[in-house]
Protein backbone atom coordinates (compact mmCIF):
# COMPACT_ATOMS: atom_id res chain seq x y z
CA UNK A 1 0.00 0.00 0.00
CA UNK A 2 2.64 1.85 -0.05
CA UNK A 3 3.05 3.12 -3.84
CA UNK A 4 -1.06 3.51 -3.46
CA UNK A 5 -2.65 6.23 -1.54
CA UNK A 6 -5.94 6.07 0.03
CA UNK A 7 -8.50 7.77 -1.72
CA UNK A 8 -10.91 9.80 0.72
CA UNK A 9 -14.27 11.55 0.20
CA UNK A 10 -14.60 15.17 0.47
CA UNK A 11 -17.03 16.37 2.56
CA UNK A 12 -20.15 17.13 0.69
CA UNK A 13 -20.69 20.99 -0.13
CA UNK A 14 -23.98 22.98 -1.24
CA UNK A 15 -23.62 23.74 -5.15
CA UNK A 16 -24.11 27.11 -5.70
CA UNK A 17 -27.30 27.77 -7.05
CA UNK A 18 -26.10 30.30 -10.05
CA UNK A 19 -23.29 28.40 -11.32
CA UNK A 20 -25.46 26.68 -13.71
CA UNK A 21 -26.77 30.37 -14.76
CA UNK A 22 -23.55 31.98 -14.87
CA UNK A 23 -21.76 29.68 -17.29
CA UNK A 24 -25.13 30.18 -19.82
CA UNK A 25 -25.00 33.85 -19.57
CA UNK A 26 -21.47 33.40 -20.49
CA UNK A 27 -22.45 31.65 -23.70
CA UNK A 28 -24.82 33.80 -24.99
CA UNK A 29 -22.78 36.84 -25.61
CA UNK A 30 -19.69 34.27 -27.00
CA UNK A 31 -22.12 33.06 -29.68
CA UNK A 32 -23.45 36.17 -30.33
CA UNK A 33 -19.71 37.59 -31.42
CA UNK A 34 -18.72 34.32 -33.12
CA UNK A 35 -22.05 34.71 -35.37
CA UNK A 36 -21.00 38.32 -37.14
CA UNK A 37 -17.55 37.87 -36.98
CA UNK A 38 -17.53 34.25 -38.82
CA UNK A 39 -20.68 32.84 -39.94
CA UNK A 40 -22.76 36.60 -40.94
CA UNK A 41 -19.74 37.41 -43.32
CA UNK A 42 -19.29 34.06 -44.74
CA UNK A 43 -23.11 33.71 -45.68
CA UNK A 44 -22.62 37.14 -46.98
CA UNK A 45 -20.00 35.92 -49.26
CA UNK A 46 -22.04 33.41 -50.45
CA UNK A 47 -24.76 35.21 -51.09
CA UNK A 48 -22.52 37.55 -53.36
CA UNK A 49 -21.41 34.68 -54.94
CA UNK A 50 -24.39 33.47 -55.88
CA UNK A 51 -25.77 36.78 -57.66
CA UNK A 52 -22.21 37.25 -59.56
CA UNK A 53 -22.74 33.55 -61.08
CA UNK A 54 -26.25 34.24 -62.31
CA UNK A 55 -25.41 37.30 -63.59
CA UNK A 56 -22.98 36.44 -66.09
CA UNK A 57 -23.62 36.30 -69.87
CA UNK A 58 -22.29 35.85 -72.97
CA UNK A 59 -19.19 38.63 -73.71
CA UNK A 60 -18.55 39.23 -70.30
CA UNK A 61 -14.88 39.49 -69.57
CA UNK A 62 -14.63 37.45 -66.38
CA UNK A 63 -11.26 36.06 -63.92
CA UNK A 64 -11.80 32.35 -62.82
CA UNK A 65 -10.41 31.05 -59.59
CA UNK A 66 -7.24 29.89 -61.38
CA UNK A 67 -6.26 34.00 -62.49
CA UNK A 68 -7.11 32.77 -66.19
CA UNK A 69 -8.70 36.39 -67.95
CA UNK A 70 -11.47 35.54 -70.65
CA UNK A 71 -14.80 35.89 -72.18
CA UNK A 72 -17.00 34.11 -72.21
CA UNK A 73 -18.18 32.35 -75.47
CA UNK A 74 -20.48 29.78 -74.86
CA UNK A 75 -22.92 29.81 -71.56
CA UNK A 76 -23.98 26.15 -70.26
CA UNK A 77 -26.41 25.34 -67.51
CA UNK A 78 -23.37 24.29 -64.82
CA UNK A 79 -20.06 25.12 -67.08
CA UNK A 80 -19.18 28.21 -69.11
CA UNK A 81 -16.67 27.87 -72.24
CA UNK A 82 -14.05 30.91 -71.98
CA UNK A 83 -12.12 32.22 -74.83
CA UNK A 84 -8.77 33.64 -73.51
CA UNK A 85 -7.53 34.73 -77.05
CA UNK A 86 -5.22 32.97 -79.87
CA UNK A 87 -8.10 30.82 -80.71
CA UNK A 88 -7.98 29.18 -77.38
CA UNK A 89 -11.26 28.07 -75.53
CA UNK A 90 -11.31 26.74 -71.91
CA UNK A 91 -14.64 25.00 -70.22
CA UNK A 92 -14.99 25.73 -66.67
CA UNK A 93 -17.86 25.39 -64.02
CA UNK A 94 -19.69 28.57 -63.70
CA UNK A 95 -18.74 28.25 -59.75
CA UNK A 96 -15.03 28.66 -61.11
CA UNK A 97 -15.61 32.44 -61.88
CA UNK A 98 -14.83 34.50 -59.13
CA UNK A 99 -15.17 38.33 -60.62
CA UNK A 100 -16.65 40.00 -64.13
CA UNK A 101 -14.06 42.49 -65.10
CA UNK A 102 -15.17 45.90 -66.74
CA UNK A 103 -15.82 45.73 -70.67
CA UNK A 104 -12.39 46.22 -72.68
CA UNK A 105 -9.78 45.24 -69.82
CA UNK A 106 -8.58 42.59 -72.36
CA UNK A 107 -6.56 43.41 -74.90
């Protein structure tokens, strides 16, 4: 017994009634701040998103998430085909298009 020690019970103490309370009323405020700093913006984003991809059409001069500059040639129901110039035509997914640039930037 002499590598072992005893294990004794603590006297049993009233729980403070507000502890419970407390530790919610901490919570509330925490979630509140973690709700527009992370999730408000993000479903912003989205949102944004969203608009920009049903927006596009055809001869828009767009940037894809890959940098490549184009415009757009041919508009699909899920992919877009982009003609970057030289004859060259790439097919992306319209979720692959991240900003419409302003008419003329190419050239």
């Amino acid at each position: 017994m002499f590598l072992i020690s005893s294990a004794y019970a603590q006297s049993a103490a009233p729980a403070s009634a507000d502890g419970g309370i407390g530790q919610f009323l901490f919570f509330i405020p925490m979630i509140a701040i973690f709700w527009f700093v992370a999730i408000r913006p993000q479903m912003k984003r989205a949102k944004e998103q969203k608009e920009l991809i049903a927006s596009i059409a055809k001869g828009d001069e767009v940037v894809t998430t890959g940098g490549v500059i184009g415009r757009i040639s041919k508009l699909g129901e899920s992919y877009v085909h982009i003609e970057t110039g030289g004859n060259v035509e790439l097919q992306v997914q319209r979720s692959a298009i991240v900003q419409i640039l302003p008419k003329g930037t190419m050239k």
